[in-house]
C-alpha atoms as a PDB file:
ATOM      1  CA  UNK A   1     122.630 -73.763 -47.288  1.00  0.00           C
ATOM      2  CA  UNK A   2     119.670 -72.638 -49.375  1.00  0.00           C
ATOM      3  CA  UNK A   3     116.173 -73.243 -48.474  1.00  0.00           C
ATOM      4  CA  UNK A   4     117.432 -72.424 -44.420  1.00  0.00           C
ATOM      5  CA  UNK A   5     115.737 -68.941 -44.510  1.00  0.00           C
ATOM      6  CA  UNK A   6     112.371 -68.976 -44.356  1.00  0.00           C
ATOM      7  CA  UNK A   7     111.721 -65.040 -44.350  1.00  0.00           C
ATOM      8  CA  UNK A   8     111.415 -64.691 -48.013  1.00  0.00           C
ATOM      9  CA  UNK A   9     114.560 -62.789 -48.464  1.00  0.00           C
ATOM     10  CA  UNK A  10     116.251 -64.305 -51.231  1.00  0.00           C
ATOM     11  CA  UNK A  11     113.452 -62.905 -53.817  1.00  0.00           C
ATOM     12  CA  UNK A  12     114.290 -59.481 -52.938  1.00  0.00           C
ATOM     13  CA  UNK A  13     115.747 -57.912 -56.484  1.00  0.00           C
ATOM     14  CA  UNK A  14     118.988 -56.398 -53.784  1.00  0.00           C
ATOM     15  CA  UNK A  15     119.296 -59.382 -52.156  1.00  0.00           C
ATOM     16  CA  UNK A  16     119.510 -61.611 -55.854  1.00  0.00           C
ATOM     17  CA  UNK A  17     122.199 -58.864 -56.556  1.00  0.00           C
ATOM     18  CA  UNK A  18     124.199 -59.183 -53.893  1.00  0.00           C
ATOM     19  CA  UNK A  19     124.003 -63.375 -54.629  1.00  0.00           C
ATOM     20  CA  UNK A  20     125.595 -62.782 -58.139  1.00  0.00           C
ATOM     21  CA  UNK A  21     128.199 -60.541 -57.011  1.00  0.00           C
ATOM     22  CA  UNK A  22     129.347 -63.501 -54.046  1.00  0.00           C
ATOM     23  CA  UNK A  23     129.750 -65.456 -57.548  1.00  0.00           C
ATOM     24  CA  UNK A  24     131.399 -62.927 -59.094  1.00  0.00           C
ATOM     25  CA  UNK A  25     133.729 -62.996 -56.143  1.00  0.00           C
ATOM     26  CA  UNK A  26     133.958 -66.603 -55.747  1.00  0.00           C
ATOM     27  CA  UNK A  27     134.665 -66.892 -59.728  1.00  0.00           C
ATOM     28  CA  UNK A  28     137.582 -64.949 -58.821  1.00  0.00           C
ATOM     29  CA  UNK A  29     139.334 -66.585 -56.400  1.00  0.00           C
ATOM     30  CA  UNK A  30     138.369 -70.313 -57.814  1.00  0.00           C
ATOM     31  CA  UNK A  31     141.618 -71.251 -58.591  1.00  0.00           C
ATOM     32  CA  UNK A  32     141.759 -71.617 -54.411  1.00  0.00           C
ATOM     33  CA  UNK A  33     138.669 -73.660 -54.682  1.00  0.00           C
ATOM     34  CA  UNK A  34     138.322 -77.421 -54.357  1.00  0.00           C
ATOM     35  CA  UNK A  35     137.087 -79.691 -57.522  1.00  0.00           C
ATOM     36  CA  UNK A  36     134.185 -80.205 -56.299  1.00  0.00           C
ATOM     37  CA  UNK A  37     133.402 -76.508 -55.458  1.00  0.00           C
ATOM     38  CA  UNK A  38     135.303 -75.626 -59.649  1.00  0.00           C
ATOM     39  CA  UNK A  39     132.900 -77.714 -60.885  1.00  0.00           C
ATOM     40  CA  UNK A  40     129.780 -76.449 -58.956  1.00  0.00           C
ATOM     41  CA  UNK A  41     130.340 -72.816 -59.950  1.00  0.00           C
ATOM     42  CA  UNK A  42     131.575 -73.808 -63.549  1.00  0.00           C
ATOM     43  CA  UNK A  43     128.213 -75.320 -63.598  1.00  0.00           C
ATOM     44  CA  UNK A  44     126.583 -72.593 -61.655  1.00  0.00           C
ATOM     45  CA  UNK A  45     127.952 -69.891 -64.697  1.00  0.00           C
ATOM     46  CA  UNK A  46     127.189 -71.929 -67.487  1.00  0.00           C
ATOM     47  CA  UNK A  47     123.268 -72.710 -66.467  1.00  0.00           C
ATOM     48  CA  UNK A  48     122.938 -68.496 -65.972  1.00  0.00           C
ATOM     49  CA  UNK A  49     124.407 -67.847 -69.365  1.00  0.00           C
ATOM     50  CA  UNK A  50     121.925 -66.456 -72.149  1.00  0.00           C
ATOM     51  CA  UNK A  51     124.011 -68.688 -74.922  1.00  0.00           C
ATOM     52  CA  UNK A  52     124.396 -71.738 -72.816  1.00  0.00           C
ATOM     53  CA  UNK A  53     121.036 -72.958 -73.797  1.00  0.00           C
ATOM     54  CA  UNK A  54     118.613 -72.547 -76.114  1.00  0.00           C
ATOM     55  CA  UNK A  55     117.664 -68.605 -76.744  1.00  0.00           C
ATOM     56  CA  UNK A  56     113.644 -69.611 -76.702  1.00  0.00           C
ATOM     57  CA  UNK A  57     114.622 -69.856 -72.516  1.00  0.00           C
ATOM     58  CA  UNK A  58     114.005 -67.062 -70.713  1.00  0.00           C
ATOM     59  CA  UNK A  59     116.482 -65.346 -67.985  1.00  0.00           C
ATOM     60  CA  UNK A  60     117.700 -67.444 -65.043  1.00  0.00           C
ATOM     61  CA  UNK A  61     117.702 -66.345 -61.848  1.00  0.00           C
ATOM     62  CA  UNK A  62     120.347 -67.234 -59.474  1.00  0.00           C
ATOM     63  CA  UNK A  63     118.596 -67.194 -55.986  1.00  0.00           C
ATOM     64  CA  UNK A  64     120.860 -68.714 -53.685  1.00  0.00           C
ATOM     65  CA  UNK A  65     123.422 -70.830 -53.839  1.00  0.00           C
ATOM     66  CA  UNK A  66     126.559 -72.534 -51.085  1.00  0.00           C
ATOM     67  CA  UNK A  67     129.578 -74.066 -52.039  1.00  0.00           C
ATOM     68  CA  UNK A  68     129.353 -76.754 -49.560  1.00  0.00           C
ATOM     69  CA  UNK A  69     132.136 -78.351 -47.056  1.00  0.00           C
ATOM     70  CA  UNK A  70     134.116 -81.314 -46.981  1.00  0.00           C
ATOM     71  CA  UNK A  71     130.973 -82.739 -46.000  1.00  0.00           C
ATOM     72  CA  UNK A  72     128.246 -81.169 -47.226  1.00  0.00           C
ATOM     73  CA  UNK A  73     128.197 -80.637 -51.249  1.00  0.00           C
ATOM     74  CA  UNK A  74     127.568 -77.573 -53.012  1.00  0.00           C
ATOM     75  CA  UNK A  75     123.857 -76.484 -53.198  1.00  0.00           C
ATOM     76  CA  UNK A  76     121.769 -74.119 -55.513  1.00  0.00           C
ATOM     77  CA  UNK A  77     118.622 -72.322 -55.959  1.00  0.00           C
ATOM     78  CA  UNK A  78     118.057 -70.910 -60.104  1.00  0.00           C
ATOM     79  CA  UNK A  79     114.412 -70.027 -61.141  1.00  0.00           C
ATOM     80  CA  UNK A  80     113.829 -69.715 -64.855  1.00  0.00           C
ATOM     81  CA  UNK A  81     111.684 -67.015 -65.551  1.00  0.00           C
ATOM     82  CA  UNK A  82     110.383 -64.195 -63.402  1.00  0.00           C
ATOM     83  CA  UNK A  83     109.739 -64.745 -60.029  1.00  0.00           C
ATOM     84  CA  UNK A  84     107.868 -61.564 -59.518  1.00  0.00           C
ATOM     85  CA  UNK A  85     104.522 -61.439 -61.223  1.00  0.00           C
ATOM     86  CA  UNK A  86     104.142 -65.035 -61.507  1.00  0.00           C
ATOM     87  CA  UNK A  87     100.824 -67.165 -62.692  1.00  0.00           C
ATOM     88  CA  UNK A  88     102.335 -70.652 -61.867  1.00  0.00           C
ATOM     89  CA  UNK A  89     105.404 -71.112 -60.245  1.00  0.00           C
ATOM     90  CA  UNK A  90     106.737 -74.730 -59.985  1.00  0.00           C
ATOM     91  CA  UNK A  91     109.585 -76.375 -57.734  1.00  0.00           C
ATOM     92  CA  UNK A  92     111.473 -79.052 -59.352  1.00  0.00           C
ATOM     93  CA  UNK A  93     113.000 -81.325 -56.982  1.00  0.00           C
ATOM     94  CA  UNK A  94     114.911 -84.260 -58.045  1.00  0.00           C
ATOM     95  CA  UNK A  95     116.460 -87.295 -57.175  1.00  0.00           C
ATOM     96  CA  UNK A  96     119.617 -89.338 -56.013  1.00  0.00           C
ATOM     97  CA  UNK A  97     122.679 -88.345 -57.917  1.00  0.00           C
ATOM     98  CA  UNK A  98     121.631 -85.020 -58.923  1.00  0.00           C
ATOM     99  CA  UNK A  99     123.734 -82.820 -57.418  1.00  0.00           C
ATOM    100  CA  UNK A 100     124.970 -79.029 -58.389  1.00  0.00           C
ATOM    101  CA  UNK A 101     128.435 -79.897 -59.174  1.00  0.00           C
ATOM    102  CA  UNK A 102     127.819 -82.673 -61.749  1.00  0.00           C
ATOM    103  CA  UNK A 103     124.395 -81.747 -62.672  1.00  0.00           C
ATOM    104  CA  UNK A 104     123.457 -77.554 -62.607  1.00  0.00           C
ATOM    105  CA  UNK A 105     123.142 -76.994 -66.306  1.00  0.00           C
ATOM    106  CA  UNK A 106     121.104 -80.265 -66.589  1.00  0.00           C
ATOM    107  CA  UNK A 107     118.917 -79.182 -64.025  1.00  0.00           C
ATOM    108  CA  UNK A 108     118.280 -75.426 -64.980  1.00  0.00           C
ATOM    109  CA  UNK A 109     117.541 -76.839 -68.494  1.00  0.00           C
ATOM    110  CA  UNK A 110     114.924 -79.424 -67.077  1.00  0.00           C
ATOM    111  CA  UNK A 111     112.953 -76.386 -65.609  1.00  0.00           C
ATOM    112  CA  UNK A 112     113.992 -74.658 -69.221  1.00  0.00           C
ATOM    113  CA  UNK A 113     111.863 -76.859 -70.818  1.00  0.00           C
ATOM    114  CA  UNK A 114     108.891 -76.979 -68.111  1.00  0.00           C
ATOM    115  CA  UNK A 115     108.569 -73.634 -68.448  1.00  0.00           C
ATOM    116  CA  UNK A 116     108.705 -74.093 -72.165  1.00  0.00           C
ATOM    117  CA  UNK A 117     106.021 -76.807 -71.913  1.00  0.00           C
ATOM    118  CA  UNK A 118     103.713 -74.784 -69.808  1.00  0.00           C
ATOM    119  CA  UNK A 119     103.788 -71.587 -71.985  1.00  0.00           C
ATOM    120  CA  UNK A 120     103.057 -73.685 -74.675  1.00  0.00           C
ATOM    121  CA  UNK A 121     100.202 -75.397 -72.377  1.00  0.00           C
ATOM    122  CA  UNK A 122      98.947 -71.755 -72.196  1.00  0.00           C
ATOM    123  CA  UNK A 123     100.573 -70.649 -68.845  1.00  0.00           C
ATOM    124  CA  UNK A 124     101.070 -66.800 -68.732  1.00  0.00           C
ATOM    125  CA  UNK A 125     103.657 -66.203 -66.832  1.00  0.00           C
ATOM    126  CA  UNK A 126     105.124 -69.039 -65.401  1.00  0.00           C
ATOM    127  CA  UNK A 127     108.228 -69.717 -63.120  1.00  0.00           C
ATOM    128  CA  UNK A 128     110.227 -72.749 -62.611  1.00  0.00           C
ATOM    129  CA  UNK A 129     112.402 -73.321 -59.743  1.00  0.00           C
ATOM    130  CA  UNK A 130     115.690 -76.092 -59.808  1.00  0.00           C
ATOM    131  CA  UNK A 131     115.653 -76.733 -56.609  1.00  0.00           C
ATOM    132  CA  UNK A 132     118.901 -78.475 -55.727  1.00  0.00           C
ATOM    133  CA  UNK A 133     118.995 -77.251 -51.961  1.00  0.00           C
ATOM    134  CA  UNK A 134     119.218 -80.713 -50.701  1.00  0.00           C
ATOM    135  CA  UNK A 135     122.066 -83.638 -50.069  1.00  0.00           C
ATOM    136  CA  UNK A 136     120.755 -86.282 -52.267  1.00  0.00           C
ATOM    137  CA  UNK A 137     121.488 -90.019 -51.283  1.00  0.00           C
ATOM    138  CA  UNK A 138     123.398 -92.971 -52.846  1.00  0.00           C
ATOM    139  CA  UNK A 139     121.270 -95.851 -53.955  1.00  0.00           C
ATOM    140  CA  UNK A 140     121.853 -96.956 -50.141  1.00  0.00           C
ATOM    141  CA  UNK A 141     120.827 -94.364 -48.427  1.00  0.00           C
ATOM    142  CA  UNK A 142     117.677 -93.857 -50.508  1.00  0.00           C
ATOM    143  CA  UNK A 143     116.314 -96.954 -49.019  1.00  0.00           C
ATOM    144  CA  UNK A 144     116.177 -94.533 -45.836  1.00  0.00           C
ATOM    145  CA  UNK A 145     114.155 -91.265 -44.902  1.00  0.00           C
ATOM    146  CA  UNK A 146     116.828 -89.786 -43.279  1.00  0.00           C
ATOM    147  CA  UNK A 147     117.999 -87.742 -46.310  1.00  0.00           C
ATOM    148  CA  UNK A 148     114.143 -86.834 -47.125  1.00  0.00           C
ATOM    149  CA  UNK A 149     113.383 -85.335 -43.565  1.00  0.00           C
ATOM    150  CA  UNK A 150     116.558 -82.712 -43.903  1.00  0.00           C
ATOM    151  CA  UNK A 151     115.899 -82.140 -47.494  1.00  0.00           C
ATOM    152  CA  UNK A 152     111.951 -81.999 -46.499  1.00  0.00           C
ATOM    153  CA  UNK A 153     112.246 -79.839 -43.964  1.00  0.00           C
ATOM    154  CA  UNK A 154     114.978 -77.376 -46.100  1.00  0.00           C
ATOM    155  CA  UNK A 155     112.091 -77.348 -48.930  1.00  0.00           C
ATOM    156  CA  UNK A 156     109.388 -76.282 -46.406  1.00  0.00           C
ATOM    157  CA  UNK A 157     111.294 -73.423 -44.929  1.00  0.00           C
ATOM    158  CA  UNK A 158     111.995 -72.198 -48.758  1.00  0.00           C
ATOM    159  CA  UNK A 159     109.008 -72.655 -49.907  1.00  0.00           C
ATOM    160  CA  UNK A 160     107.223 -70.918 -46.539  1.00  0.00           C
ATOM    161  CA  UNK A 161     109.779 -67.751 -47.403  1.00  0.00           C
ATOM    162  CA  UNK A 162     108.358 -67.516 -51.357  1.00  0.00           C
ATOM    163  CA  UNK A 163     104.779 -67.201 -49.231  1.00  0.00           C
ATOM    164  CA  UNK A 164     105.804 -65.118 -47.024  1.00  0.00           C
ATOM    165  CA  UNK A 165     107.405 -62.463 -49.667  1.00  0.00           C
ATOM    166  CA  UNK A 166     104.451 -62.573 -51.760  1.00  0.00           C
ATOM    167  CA  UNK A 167     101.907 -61.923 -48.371  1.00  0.00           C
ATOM    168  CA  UNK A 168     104.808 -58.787 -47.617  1.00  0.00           C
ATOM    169  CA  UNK A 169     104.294 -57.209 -51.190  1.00  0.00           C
ATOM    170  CA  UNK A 170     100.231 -57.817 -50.483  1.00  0.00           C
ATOM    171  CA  UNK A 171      99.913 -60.482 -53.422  1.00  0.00           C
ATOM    172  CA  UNK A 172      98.310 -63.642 -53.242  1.00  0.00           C
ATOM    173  CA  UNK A 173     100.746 -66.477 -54.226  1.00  0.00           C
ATOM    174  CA  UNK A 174     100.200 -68.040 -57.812  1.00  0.00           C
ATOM    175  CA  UNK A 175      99.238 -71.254 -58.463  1.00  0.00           C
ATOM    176  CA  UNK A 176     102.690 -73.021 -56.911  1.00  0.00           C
ATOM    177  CA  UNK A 177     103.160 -76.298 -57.381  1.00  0.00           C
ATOM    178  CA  UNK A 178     105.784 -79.502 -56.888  1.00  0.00           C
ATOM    179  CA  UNK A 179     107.503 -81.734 -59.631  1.00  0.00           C
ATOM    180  CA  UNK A 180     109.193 -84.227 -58.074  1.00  0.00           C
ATOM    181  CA  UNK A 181     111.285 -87.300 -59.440  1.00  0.00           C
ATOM    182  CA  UNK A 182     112.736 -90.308 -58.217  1.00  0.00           C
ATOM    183  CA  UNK A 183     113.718 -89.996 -54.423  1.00  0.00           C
ATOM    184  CA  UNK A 184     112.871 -86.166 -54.557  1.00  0.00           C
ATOM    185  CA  UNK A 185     109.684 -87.329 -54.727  1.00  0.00           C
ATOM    186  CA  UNK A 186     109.817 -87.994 -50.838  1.00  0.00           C
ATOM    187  CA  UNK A 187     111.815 -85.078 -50.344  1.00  0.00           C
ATOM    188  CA  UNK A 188     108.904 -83.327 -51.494  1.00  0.00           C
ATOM    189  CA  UNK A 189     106.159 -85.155 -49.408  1.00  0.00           C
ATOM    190  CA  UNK A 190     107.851 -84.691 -46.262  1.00  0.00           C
ATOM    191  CA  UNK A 191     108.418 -80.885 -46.752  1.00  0.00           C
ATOM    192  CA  UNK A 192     104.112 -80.844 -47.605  1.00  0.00           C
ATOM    193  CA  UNK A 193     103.886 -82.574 -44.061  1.00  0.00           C
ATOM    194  CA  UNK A 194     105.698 -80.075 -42.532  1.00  0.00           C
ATOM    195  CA  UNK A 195     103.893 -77.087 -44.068  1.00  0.00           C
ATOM    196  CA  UNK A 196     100.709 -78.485 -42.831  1.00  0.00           C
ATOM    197  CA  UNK A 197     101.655 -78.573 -39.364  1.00  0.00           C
ATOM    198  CA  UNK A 198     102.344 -74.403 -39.741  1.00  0.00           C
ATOM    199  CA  UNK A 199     100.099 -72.355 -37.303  1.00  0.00           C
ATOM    200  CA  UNK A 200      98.336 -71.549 -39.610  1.00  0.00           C
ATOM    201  CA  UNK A 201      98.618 -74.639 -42.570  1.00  0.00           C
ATOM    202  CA  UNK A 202     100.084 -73.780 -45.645  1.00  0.00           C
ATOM    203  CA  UNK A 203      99.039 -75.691 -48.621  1.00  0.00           C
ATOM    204  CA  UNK A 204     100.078 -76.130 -52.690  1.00  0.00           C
ATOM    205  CA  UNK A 205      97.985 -76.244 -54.967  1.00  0.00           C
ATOM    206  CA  UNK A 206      99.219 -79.675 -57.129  1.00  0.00           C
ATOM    207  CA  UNK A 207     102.065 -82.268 -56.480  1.00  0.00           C
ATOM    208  CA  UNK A 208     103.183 -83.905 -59.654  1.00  0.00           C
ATOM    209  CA  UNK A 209     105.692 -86.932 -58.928  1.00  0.00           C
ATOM    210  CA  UNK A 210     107.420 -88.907 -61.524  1.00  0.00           C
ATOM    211  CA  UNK A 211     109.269 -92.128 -61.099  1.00  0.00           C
ATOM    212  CA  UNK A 212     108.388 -92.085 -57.253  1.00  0.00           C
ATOM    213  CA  UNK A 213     110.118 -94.690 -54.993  1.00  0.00           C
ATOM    214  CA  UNK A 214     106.736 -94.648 -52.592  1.00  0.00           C
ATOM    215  CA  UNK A 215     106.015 -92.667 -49.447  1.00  0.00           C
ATOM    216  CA  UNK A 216     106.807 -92.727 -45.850  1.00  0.00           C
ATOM    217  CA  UNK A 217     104.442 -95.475 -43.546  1.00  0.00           C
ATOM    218  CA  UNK A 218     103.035 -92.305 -41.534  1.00  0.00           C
ATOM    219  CA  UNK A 219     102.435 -90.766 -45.012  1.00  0.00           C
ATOM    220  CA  UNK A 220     101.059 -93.599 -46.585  1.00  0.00           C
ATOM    221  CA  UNK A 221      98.556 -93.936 -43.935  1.00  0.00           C
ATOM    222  CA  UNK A 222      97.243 -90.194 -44.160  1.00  0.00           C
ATOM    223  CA  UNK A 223      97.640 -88.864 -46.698  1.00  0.00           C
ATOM    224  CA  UNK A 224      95.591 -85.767 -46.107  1.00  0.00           C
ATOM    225  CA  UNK A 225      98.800 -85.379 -44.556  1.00  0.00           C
ATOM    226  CA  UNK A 226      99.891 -83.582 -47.719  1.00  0.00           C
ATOM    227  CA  UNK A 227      97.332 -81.308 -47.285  1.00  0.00           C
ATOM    228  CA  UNK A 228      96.381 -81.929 -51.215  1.00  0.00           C
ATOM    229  CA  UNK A 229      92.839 -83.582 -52.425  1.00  0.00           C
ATOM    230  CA  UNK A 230      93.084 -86.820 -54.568  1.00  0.00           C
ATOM    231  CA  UNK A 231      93.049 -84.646 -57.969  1.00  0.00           C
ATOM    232  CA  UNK A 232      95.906 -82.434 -56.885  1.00  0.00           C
ATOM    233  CA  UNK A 233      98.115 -85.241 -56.729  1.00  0.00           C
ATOM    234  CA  UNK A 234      99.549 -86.707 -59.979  1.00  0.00           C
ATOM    235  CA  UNK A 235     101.523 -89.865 -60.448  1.00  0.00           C
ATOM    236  CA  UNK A 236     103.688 -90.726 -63.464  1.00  0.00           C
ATOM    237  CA  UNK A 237     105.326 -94.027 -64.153  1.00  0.00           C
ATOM    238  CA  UNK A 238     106.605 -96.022 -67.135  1.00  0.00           C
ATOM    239  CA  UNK A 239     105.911 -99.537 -67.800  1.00  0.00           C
ATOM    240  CA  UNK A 240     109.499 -99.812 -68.346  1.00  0.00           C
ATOM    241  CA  UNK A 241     110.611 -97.619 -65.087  1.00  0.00           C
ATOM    242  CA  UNK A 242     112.036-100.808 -63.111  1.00  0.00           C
ATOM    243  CA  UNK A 243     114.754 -98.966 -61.000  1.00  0.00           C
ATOM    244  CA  UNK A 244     111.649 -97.145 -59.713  1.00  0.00           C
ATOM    245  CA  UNK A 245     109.915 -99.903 -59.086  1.00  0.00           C
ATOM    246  CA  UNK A 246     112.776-101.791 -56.818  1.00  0.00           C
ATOM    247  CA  UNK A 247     113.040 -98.956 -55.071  1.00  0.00           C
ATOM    248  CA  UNK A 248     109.458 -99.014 -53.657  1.00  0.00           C
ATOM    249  CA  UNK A 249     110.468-102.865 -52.781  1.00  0.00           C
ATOM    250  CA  UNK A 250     113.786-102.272 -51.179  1.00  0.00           C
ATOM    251  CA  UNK A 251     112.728 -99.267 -49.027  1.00  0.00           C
ATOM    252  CA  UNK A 252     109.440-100.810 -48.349  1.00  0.00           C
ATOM    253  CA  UNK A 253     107.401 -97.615 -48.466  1.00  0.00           C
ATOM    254  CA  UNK A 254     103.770 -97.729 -49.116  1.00  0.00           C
ATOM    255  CA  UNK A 255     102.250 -96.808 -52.538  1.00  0.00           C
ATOM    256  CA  UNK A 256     100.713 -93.680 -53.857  1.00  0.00           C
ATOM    257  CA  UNK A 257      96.965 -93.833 -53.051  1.00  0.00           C
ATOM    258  CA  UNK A 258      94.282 -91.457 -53.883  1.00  0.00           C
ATOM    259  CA  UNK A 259      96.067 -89.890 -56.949  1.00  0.00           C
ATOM    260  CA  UNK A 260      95.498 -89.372 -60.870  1.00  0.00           C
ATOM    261  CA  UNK A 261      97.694 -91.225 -62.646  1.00  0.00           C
ATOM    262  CA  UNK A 262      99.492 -89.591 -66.142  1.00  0.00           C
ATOM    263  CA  UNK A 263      99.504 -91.124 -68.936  1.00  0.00           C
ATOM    264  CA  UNK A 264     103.152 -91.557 -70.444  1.00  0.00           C
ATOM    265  CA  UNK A 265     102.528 -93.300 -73.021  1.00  0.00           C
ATOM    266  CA  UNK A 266     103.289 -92.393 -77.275  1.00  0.00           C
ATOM    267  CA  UNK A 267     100.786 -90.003 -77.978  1.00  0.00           C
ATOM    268  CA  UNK A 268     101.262 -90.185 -81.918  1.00  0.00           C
ATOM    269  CA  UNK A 269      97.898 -88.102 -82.464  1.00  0.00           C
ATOM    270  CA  UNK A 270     100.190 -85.396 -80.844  1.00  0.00           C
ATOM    271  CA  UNK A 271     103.296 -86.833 -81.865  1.00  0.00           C
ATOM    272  CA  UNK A 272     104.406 -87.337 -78.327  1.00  0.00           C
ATOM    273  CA  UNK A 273     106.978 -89.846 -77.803  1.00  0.00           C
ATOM    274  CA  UNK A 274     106.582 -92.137 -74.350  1.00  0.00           C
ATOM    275  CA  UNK A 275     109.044 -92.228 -71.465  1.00  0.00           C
ATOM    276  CA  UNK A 276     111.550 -94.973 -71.287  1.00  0.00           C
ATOM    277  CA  UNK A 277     113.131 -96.053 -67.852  1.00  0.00           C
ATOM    278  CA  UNK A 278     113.779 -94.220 -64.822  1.00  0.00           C
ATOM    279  CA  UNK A 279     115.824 -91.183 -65.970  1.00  0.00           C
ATOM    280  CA  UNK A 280     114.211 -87.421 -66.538  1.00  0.00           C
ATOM    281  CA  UNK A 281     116.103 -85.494 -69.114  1.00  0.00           C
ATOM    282  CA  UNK A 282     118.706 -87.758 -71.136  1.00  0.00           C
ATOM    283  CA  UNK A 283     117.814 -88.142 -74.492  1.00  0.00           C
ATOM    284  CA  UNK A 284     119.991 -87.452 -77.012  1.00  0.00           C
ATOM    285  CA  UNK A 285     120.667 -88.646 -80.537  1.00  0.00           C
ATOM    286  CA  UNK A 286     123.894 -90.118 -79.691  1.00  0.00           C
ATOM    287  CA  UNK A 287     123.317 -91.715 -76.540  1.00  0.00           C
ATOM    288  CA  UNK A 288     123.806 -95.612 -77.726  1.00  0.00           C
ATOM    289  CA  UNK A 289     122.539 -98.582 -76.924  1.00  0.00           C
ATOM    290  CA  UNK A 290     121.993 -98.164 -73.014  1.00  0.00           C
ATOM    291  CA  UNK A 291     120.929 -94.398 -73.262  1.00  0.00           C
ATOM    292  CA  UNK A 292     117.848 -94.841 -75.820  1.00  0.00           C
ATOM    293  CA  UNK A 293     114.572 -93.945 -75.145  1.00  0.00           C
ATOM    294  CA  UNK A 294     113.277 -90.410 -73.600  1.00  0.00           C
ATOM    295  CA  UNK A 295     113.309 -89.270 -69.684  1.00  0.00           C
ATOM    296  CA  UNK A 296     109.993 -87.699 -68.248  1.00  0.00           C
ATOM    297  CA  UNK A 297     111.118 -84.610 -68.826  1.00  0.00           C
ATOM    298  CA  UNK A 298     112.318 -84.716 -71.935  1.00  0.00           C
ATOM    299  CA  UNK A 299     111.211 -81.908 -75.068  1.00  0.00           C
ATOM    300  CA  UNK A 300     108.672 -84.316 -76.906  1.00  0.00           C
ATOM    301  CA  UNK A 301     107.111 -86.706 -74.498  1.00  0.00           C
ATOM    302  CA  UNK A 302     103.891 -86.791 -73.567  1.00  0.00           C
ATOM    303  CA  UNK A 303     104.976 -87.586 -70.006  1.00  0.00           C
ATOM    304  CA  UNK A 304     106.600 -83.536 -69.970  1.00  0.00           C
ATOM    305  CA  UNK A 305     103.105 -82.155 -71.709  1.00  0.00           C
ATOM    306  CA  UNK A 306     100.618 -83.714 -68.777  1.00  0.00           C
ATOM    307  CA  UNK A 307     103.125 -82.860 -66.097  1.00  0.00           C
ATOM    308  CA  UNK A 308     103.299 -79.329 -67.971  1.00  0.00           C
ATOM    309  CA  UNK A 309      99.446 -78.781 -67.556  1.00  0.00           C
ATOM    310  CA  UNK A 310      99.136 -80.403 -64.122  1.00  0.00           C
ATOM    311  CA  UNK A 311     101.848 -78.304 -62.969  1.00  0.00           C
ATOM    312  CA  UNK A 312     100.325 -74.996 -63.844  1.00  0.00           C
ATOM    313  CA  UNK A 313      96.738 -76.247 -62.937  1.00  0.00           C
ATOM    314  CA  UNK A 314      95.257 -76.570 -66.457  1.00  0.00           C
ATOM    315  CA  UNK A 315      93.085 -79.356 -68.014  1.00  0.00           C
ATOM    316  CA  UNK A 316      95.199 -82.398 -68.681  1.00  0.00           C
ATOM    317  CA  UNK A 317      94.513 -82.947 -72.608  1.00  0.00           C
END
């Protein structure tokens, strides 16, 4: 399962070799495989390829990936851009439903365009990471924190390895950061609780959360917790976002304090179009009458330019 080794060995340039060759090998043999486990490397193989996407995108890097079990489904790890040399690298960890065999390309062209955004923002050299190294829940079972500790505590342990191999190659880590929508939101503040209670702490330098379905009590209640001041924290939500908003109700988690709120509204000075509803990336010209508007994420919104700049730590307008 990725995110389980916490040595940093997965951004070694042999070890991301040998990880494309197990593809290779599983490619070959997938007529043996399960559906779910086709679709997850059918995915897995389209989101790598140059043509899949648009050519603007730079190289993806498949870092780790597992097939899964009967009970466990298929996880992956795919960074778009260079890891190595990195000015910003961001983790994009998303919510319930979102899963590798149903939504890899999706997700790899999320970070696509967050990377996009933030070169464009006037990022260097950034890196985005699709994290999908967790079991995300049903619409039950994100009422619970059950799924957020294990997916928490997966994320710390990955995200303690990428510190670890840039302290082994004697570089300081860039500035690394956390998107987070929807119930990956909590995912992500549990696995910041957990870093801070390394020997010795380690800390990000922003948390950017979109669509956010509330944190933990113990969370809530400290939330130097996170180990993040009040303007490294940033906090998205539409007007319109109301799936979010029963979410927070149902689970009864505590809100957000002590965070600066993005504004996702048009920006038609820019010609930034506002985010719509609960959903990230969805838009599309022929989505009908219950897929209109735009997704946080989405090319074009000014919800994906502020969480562009707060990502890589530049001004917000």
């Amino acid at each position: 399962m990725p995110g389980e080794r916490g040595d940093g060995r997965l951004w070694d340039a042999a070890e991301r070799r040998a990880t494309r060759e197990r593809l290779r090998v599983d490619m070959r043999r997938r007529s043996s495989l399960g559906p779910r486990q086709t679709s997850a490397l059918d995915g897995l193989v389209h989101a790598l390829k140059p043509d899949s996407m648009s050519r603007s995108y730079p190289e993806r890097q498949l870092l780790d990936y597992d097939l899964g079990t009967a009970r466990f489904p298929p996880s992956a790890v795919v960074a778009v851009g260079e890891p190595e040399g990195a000015t910003q690298m961001t983790w994009q960890v998303s919510g319930m439903g979102i899963f590798v065999h149903n939504a890899m390309w999706g997700s790899v062209r999320e970070a696509a365009q967050l990377w996009t955004a933030q070169r464009e923002a006037g990022a260097s050299r950034p890196c985005v990471v699709a994290w999908l190294g967790y079991h995300p829940p049903g619409p039950w079972g994100a009422l619970t924190g059950r799924t957020a500790l294990r997916g928490g505590a997966r994320l710390a342990r990955h995200l303690e390895g990428w510190f670890e191999y840039r302290g082994r190659h004697g570089a300081p880590p860039p500035h690394t950061a956390l998107e987070a929508h929807s119930y990956g939101t909590v995912v992500a503040a549990c696995a910041l609780q957990i870093l801070q209670r390394r020997e010795p702490p380690l800390s990000l330098d922003a948390l950017v959360v979109s669509g956010a379905v509330g944190l933990p009590r113990d969370l809530a209640e400290d939330p130097d917790a996170l180990g993040l001041r009040e303007d490294q924290v940033y906090f998205a939500l539409a007007e319109t976002d109301y799936l979010s908003r029963a979410g927070f109700w149902m689970s009864r988690r505590r809100p957000w304090k002590r965070v600066t709120r993005l504004d996702v509204h048009a920006d038609e000075q820019r010609n930034l179009a506002g985010a719509v509803g609960h959903n990230t990336s969805r838009h599309r010209p022929d989505s009908g009458l219950f897929g209109r508007g735009h997704g946080y994420r989405d090319v074009g919104t000014a919800s994906l330019h502020r969480i562009a700049r707060a990502t890589a730590g530049l001004p917000l307008d």
